[in-house]
PDB file of N, CA and C in Angstrom:
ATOM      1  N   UNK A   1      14.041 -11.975  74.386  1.00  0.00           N
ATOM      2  CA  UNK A   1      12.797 -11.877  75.113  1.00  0.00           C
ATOM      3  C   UNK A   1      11.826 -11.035  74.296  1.00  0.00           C
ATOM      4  N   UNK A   2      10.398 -11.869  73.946  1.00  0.00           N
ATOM      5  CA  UNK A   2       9.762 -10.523  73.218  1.00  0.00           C
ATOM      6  C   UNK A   2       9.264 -10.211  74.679  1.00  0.00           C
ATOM      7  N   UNK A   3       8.307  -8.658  73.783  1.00  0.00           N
ATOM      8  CA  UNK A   3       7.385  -8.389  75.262  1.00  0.00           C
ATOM      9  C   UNK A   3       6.102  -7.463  74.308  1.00  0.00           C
ATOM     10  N   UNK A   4       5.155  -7.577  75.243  1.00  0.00           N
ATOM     11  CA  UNK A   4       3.886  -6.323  74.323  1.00  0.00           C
ATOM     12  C   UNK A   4       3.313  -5.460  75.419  1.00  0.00           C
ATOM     13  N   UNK A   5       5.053  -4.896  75.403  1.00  0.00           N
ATOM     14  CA  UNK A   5       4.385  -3.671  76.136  1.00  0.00           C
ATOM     15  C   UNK A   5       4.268  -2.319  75.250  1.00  0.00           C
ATOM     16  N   UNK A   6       4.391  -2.312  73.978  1.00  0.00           N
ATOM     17  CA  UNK A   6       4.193  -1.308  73.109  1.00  0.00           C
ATOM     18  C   UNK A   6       2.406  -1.559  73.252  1.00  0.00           C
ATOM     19  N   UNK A   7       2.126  -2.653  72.789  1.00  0.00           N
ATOM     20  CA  UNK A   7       0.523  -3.360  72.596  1.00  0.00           C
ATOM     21  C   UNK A   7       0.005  -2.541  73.925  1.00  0.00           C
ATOM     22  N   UNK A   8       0.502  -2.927  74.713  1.00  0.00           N
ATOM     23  CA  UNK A   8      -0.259  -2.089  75.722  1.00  0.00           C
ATOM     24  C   UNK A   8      -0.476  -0.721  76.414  1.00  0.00           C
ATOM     25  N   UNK A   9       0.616  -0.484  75.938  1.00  0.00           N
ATOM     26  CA  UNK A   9       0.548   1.034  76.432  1.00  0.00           C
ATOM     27  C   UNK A   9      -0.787   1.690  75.393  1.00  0.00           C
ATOM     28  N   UNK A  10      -0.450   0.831  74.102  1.00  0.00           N
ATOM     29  CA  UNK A  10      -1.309   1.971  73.040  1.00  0.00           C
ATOM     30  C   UNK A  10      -2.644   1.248  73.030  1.00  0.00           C
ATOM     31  N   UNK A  11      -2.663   0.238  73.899  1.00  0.00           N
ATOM     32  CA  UNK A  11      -4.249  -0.144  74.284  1.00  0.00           C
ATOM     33  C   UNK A  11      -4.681   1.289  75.518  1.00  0.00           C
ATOM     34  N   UNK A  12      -3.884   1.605  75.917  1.00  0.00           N
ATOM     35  CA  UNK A  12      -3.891   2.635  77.526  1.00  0.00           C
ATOM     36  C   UNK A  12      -4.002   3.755  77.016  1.00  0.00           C
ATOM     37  N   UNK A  13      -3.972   4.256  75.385  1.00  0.00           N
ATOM     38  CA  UNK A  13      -3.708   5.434  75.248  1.00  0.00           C
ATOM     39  C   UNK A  13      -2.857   6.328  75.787  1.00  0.00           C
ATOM     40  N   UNK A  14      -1.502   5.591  76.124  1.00  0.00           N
ATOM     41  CA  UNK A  14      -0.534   6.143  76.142  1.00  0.00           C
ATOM     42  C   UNK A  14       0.478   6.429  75.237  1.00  0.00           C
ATOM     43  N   UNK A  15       1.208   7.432  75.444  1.00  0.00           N
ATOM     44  CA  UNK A  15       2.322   8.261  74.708  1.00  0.00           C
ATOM     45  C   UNK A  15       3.425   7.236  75.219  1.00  0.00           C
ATOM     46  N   UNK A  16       4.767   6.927  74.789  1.00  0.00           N
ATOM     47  CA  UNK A  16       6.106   6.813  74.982  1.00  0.00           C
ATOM     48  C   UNK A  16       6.568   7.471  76.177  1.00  0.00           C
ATOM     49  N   UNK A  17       6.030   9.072  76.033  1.00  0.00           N
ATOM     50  CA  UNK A  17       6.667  10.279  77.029  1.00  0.00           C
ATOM     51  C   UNK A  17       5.881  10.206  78.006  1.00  0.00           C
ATOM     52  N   UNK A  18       4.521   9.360  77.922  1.00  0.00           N
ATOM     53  CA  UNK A  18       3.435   9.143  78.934  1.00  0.00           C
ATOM     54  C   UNK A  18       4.179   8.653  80.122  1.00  0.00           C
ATOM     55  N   UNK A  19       4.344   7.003  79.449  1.00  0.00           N
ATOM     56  CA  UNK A  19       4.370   6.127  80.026  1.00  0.00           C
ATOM     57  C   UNK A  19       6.150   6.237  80.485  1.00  0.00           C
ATOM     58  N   UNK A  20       6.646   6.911  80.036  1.00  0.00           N
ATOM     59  CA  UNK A  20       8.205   7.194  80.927  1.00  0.00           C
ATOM     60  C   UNK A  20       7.884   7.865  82.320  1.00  0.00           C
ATOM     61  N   UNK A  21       7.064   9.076  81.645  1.00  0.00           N
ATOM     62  CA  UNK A  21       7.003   9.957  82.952  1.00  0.00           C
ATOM     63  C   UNK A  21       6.459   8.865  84.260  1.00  0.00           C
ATOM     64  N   UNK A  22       5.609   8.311  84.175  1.00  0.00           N
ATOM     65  CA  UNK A  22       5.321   7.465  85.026  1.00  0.00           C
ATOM     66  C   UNK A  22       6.131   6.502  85.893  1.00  0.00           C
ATOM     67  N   UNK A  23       7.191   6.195  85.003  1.00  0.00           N
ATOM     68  CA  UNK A  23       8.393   5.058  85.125  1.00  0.00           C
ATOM     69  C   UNK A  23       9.370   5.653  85.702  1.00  0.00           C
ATOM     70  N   UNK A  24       9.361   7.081  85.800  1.00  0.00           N
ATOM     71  CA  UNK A  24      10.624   7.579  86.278  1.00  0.00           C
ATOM     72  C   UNK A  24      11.753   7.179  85.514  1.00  0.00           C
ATOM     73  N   UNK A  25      11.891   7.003  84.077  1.00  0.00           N
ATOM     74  CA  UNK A  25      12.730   6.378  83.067  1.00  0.00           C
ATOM     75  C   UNK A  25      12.871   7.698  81.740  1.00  0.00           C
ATOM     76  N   UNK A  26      13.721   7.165  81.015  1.00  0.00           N
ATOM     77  CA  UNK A  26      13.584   8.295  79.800  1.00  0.00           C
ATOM     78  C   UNK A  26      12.974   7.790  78.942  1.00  0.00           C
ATOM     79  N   UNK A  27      12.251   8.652  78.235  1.00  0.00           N
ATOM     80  CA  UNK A  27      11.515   7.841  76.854  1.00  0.00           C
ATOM     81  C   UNK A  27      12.104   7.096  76.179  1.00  0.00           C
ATOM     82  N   UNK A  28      13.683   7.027  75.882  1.00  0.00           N
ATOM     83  CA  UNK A  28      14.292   6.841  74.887  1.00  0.00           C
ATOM     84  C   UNK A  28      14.636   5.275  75.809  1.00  0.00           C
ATOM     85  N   UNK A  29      14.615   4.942  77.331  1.00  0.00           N
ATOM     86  CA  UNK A  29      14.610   3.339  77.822  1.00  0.00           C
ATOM     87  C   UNK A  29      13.099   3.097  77.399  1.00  0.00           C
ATOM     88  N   UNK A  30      11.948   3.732  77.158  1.00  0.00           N
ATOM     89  CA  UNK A  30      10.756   2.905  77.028  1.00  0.00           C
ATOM     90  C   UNK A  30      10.788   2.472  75.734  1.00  0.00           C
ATOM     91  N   UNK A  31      11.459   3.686  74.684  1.00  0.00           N
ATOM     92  CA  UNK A  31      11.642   3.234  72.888  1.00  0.00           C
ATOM     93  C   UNK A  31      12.682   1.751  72.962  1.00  0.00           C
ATOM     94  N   UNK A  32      13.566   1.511  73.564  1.00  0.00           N
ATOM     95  CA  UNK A  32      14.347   0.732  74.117  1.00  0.00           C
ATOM     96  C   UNK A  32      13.580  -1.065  74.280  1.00  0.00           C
ATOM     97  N   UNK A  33      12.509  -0.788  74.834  1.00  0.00           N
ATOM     98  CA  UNK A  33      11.886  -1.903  75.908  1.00  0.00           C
ATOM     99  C   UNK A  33      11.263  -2.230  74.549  1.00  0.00           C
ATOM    100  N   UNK A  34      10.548  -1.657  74.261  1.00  0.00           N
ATOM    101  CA  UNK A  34       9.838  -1.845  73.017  1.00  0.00           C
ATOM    102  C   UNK A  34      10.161  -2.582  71.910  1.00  0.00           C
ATOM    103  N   UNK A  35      10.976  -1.609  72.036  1.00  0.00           N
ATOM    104  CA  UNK A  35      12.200  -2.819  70.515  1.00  0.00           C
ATOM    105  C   UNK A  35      13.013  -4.184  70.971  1.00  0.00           C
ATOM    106  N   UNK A  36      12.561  -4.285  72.049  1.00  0.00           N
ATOM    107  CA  UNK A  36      13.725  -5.860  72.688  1.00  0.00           C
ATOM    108  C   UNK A  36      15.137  -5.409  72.804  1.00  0.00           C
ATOM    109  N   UNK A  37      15.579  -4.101  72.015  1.00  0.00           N
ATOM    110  CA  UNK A  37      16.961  -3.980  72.703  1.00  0.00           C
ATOM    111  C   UNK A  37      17.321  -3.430  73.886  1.00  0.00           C
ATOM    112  N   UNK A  38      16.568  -3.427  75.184  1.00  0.00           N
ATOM    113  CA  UNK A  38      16.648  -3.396  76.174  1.00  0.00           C
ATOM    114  C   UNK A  38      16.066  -4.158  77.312  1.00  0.00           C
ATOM    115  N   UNK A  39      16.286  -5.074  78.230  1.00  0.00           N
ATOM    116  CA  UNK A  39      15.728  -5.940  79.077  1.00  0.00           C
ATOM    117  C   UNK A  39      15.530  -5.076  80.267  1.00  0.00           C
ATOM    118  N   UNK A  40      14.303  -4.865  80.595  1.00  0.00           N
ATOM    119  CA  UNK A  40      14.262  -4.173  81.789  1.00  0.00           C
ATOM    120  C   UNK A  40      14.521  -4.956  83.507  1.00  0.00           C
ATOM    121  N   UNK A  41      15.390  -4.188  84.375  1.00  0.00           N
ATOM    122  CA  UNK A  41      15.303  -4.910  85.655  1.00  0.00           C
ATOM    123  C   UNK A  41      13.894  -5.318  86.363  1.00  0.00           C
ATOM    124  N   UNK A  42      13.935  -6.317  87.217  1.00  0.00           N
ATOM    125  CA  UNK A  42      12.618  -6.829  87.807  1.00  0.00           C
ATOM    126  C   UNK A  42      11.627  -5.926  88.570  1.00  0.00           C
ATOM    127  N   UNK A  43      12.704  -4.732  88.914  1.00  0.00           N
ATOM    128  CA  UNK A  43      12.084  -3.746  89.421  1.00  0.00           C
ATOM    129  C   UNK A  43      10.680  -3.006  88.494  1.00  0.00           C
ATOM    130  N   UNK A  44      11.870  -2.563  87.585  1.00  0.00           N
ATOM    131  CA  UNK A  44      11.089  -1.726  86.556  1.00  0.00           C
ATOM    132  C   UNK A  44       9.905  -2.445  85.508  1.00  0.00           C
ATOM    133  N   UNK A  45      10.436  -3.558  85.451  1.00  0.00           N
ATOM    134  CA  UNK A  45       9.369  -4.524  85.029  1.00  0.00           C
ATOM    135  C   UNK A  45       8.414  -4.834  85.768  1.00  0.00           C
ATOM    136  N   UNK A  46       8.346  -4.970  87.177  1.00  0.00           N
ATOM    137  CA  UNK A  46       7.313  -4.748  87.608  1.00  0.00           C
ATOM    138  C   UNK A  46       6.461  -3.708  87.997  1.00  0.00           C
ATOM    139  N   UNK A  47       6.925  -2.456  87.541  1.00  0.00           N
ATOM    140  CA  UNK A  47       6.218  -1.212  87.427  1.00  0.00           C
ATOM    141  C   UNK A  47       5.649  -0.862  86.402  1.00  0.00           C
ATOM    142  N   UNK A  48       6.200  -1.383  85.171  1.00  0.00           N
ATOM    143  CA  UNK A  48       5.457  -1.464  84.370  1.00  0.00           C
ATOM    144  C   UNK A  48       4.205  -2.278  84.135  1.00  0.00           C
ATOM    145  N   UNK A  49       4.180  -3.690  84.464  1.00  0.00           N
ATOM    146  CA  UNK A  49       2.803  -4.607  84.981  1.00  0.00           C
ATOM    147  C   UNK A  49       2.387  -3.663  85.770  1.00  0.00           C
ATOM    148  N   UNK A  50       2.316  -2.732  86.435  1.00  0.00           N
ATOM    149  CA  UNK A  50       1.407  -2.064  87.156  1.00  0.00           C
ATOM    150  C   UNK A  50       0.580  -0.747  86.604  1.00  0.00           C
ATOM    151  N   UNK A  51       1.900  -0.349  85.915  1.00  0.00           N
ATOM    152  CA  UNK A  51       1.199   1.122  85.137  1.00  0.00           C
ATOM    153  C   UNK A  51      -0.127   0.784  83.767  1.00  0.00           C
ATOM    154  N   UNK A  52       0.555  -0.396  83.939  1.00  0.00           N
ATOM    155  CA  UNK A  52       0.061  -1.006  82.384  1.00  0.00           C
ATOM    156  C   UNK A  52      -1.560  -1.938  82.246  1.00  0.00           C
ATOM    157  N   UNK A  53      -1.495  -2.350  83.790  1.00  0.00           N
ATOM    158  CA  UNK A  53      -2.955  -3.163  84.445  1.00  0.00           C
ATOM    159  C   UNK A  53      -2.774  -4.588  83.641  1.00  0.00           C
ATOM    160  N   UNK A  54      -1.478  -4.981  84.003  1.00  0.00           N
ATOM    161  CA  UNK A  54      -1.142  -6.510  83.368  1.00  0.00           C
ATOM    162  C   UNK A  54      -0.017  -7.311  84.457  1.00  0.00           C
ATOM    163  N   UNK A  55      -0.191  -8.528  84.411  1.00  0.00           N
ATOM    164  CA  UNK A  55       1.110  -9.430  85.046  1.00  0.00           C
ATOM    165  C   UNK A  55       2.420  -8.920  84.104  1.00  0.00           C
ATOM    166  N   UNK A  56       3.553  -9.567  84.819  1.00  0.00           N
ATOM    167  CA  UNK A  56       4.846  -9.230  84.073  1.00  0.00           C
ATOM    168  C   UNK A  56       4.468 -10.083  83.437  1.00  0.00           C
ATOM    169  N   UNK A  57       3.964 -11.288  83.405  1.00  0.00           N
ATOM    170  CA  UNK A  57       3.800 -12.702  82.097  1.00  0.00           C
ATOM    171  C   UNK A  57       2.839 -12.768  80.994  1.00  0.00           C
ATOM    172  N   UNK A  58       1.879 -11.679  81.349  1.00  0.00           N
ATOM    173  CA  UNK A  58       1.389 -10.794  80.004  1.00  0.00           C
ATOM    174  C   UNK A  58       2.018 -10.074  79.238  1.00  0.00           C
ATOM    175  N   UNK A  59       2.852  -9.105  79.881  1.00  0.00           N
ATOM    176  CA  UNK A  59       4.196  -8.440  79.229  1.00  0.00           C
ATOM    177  C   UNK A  59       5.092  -8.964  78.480  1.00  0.00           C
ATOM    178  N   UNK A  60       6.099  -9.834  79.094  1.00  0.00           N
ATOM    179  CA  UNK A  60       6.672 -10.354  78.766  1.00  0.00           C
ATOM    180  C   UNK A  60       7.058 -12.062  78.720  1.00  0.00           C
ATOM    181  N   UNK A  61       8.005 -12.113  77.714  1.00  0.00           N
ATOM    182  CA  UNK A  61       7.872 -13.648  77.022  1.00  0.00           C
ATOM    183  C   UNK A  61       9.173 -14.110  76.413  1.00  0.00           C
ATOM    184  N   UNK A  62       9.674 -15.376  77.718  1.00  0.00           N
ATOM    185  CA  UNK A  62      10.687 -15.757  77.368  1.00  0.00           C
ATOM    186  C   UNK A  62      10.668 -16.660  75.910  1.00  0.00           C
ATOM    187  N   UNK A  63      11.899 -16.517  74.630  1.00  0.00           N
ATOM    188  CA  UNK A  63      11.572 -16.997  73.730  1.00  0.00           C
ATOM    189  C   UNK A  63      12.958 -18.056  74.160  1.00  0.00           C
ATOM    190  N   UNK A  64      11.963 -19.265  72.922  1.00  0.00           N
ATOM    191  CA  UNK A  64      13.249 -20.573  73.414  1.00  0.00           C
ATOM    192  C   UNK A  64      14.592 -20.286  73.439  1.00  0.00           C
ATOM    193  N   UNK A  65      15.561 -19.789  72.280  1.00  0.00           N
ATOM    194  CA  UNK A  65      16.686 -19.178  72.454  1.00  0.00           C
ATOM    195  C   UNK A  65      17.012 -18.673  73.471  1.00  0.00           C
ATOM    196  N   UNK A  66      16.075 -18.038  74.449  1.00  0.00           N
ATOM    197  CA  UNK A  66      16.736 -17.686  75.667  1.00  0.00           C
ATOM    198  C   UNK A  66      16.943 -18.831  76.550  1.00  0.00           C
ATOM    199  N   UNK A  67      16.353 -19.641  76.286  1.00  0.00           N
ATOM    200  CA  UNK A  67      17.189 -21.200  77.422  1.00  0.00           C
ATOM    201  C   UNK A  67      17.996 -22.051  76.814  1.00  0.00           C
ATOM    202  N   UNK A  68      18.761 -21.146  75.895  1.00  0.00           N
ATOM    203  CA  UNK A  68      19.764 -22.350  74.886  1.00  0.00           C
ATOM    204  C   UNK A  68      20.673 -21.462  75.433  1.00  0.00           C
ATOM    205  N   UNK A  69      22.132 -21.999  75.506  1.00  0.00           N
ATOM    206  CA  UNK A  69      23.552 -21.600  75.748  1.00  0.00           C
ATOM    207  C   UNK A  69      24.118 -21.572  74.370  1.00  0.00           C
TER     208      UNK A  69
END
């Protein structure tokens, strides 16, 4: 899954440690999200579309490999 929620936070002028504190998350799950090695739950993904002033489908982006077995 990519996603541009790095793109956006640093459109928001946000920090990493910003945008955790907000998330109720540790910085080190937002360094996480960022890099694709972490998929966030629907929850938290949708808190982030919120902190962020975007849909989750601005955020994020299923890539074809993810509908291949």
């Amino acid at each position: 899954m990519k996603n541009n929620v790095k793109v956006e936070r640093k459109a928001k002028r946000l920090t990493q440690e910003a945008l955790a504190e907000l998330l109720s998350v540790s910085r080190q799950t937002v360094i996480y999200i960022e890099t694709g090695r972490y998929v966030p739950s629907t929850v938290l993904s949708l808190k982030i579309a919120k902190f962020l002033e975007k849909s989750v489908e601005e955020l994020f982006e299923l890539e074809k490999s993810d509908f291949e077995s």
